[in-house]
N, C-alpha and C. Protein backbone atom coordinates (compact mmCIF):
# COMPACT_ATOMS: atom_id res chain seq x y z
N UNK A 1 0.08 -6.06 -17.69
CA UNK A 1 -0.14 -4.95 -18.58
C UNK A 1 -1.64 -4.68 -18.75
N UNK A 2 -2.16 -6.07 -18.61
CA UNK A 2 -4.08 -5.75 -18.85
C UNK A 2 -4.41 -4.59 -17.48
N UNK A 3 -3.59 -5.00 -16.67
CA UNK A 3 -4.33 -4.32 -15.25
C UNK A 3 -3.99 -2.45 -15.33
N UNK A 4 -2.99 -2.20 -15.80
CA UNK A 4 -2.76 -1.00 -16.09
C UNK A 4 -3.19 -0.39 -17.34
N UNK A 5 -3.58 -0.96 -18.33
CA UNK A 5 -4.59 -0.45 -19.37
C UNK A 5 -6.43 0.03 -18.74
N UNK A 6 -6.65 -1.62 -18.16
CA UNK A 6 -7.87 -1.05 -16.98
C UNK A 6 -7.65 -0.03 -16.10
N UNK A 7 -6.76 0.27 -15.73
CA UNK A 7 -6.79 1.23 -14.80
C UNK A 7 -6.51 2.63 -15.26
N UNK A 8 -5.96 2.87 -16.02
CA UNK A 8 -6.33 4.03 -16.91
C UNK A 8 -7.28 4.24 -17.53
N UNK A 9 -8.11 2.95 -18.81
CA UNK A 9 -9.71 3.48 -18.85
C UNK A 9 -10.58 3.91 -17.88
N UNK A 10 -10.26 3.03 -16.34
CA UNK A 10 -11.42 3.40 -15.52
C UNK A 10 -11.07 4.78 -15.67
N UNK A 11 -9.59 5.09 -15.06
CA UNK A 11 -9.76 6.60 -14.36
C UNK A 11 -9.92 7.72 -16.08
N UNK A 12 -10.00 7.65 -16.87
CA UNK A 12 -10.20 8.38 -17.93
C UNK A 12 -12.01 8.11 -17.74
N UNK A 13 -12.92 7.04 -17.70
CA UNK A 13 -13.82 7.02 -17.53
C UNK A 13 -14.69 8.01 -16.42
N UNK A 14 -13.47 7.76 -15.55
CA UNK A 14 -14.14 8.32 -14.48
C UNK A 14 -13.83 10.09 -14.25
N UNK A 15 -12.90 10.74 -14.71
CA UNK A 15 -12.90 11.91 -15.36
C UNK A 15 -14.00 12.61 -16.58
N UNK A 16 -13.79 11.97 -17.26
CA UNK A 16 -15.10 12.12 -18.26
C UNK A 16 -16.25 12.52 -17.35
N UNK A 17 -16.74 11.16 -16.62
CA UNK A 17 -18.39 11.33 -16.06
C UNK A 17 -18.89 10.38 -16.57
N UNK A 18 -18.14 9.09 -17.15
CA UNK A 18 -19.05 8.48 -17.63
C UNK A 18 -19.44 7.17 -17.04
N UNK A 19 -20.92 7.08 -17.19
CA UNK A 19 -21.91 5.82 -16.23
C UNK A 19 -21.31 4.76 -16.75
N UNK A 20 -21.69 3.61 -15.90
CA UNK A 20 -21.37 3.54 -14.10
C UNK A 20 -20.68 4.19 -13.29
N UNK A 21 -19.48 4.10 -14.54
CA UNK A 21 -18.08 4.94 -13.45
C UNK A 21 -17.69 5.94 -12.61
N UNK A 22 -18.44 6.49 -13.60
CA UNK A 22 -18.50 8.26 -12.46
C UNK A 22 -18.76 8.03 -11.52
N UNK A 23 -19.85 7.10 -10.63
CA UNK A 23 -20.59 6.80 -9.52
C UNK A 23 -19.80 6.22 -8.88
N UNK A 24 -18.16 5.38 -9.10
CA UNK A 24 -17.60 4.37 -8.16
C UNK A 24 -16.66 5.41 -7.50
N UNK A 25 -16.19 5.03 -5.87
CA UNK A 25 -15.33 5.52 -5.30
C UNK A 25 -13.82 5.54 -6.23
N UNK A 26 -13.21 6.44 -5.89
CA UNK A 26 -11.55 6.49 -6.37
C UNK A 26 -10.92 5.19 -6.38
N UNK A 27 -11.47 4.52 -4.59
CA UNK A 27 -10.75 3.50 -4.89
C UNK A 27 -10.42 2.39 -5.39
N UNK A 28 -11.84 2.18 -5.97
CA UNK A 28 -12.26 1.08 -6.95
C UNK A 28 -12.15 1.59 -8.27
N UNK A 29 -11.59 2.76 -8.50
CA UNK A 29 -11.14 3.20 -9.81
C UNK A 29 -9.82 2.92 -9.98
N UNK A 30 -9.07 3.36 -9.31
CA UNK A 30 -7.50 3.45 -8.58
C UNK A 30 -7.14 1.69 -8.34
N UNK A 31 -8.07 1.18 -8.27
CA UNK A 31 -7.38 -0.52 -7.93
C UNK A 31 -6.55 -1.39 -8.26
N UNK A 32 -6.89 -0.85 -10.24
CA UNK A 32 -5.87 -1.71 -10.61
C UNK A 32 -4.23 -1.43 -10.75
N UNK A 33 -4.36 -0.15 -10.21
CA UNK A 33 -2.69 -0.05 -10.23
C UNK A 33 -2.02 -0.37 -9.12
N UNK A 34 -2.14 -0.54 -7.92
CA UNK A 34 -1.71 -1.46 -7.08
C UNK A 34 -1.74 -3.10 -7.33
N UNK A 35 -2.97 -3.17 -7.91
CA UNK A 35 -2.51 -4.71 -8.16
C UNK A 35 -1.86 -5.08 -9.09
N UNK A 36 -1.80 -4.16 -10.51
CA UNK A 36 -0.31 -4.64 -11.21
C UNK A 36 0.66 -4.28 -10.92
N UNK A 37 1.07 -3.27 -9.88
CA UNK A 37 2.58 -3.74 -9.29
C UNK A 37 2.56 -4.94 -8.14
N UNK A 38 1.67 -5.66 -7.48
CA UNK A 38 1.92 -6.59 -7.04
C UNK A 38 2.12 -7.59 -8.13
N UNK A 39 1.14 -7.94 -9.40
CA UNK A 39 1.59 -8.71 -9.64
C UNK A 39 2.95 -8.73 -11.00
N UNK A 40 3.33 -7.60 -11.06
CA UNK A 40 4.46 -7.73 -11.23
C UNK A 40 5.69 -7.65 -10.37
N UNK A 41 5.27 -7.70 -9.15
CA UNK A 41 6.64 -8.20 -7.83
C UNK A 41 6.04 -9.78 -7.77
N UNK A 42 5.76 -9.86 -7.72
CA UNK A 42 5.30 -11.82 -7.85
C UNK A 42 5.84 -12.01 -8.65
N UNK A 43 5.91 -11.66 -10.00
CA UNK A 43 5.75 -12.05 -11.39
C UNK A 43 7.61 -12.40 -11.36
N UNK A 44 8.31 -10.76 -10.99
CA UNK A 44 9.76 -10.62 -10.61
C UNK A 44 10.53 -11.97 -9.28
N UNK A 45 9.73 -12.16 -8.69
CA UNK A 45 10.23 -12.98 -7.55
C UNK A 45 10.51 -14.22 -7.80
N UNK A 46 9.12 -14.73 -8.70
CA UNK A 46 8.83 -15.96 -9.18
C UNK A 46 9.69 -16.50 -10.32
N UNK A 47 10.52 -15.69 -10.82
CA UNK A 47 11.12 -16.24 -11.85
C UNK A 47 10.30 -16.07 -13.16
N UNK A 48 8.65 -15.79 -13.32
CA UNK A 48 8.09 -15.40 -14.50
C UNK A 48 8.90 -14.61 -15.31
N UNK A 49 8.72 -13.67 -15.20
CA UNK A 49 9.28 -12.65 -16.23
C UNK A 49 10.62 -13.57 -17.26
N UNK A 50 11.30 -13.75 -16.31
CA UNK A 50 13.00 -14.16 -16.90
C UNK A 50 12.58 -15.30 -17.64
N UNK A 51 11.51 -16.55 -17.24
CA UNK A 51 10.97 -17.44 -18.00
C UNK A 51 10.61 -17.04 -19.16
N UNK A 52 9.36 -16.15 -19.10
CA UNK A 52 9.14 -15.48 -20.46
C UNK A 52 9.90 -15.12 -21.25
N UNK A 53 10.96 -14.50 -20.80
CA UNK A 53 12.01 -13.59 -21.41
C UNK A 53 12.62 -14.57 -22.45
N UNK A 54 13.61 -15.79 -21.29
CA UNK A 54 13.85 -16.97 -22.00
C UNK A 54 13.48 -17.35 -23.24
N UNK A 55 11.91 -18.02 -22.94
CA UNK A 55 11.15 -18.42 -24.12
C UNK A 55 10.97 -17.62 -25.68
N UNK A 56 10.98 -15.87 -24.96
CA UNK A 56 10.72 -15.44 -25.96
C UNK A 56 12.53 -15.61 -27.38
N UNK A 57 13.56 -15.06 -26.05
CA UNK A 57 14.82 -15.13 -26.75
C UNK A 57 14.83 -16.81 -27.57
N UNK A 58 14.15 -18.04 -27.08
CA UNK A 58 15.00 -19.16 -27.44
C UNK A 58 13.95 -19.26 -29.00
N UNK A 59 13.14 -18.81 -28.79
CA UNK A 59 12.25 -18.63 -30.55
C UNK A 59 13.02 -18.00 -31.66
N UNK A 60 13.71 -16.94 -31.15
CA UNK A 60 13.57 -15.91 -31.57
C UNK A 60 15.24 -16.51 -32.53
N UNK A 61 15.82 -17.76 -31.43
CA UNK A 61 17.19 -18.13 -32.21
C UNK A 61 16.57 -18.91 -32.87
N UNK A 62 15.45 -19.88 -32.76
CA UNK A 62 14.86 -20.94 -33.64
C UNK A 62 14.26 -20.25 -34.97
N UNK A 63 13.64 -19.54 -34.96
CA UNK A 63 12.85 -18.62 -36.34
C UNK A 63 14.35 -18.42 -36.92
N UNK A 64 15.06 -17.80 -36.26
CA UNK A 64 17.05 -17.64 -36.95
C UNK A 64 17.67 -18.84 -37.99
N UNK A 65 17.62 -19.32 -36.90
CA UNK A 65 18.13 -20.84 -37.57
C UNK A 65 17.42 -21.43 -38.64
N UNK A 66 16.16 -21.65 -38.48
CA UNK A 66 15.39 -22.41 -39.53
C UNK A 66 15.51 -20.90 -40.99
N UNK A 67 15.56 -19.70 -41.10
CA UNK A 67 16.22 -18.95 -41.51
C UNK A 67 17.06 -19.37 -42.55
N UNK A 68 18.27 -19.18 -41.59
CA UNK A 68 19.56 -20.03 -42.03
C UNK A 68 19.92 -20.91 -42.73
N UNK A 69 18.82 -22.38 -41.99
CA UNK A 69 18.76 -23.46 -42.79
C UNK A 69 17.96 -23.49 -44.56
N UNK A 70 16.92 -22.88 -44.53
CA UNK A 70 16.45 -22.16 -45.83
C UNK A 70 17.08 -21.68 -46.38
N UNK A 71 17.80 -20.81 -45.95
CA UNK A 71 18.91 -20.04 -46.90
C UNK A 71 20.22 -20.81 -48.05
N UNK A 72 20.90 -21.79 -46.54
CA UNK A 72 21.46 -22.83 -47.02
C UNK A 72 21.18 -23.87 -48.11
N UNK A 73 19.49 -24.24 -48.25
CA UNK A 73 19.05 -25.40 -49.00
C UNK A 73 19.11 -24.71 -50.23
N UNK A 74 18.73 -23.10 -50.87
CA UNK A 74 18.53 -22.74 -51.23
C UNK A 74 19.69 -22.43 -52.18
N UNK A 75 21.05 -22.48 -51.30
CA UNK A 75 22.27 -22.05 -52.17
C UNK A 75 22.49 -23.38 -52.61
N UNK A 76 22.25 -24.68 -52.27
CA UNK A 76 22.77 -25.85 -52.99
C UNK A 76 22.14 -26.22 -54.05
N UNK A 77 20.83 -25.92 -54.27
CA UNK A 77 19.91 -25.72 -55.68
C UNK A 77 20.51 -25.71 -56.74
């Protein structure tokens, strides 16, 4: 996601006119969007993403639970 945020400032930079940028070829403006779809086909191949994904879902039941468990201590009070 960093690489496609860079790559829209450049090319907004480089529309503008503004120094350095104005001065670099397209294609060193244009760069980083080829390389974040490579590295999100790596990212897809590798099993990253779904890892992340994982991690993010298995928090997301733990923050739940501990939740839950609060809730519970709370009704036996």
């Amino acid at each position: 996601m960093y690489l496609l945020g860079l790559g829209i400032l450049l090319m907004v930079l480089k529309l503008l006119g503004a120094a350095p940028v104005a001065d670099w070829s397209w294609w060193g403006v244009l760069l980083p969007f080829p390389l974040a779809s490579l590295w999100w086909t790596v990212a897809d191949l590798t099993g990253y993403t779904k890892r992340r994904a994982a991690e993010r879902e298995l928090q997301r039941r733990l923050r739940q639970m501990r939740r839950h468990l609060a809730q519970q201590q709370k009704s036996f009070r």
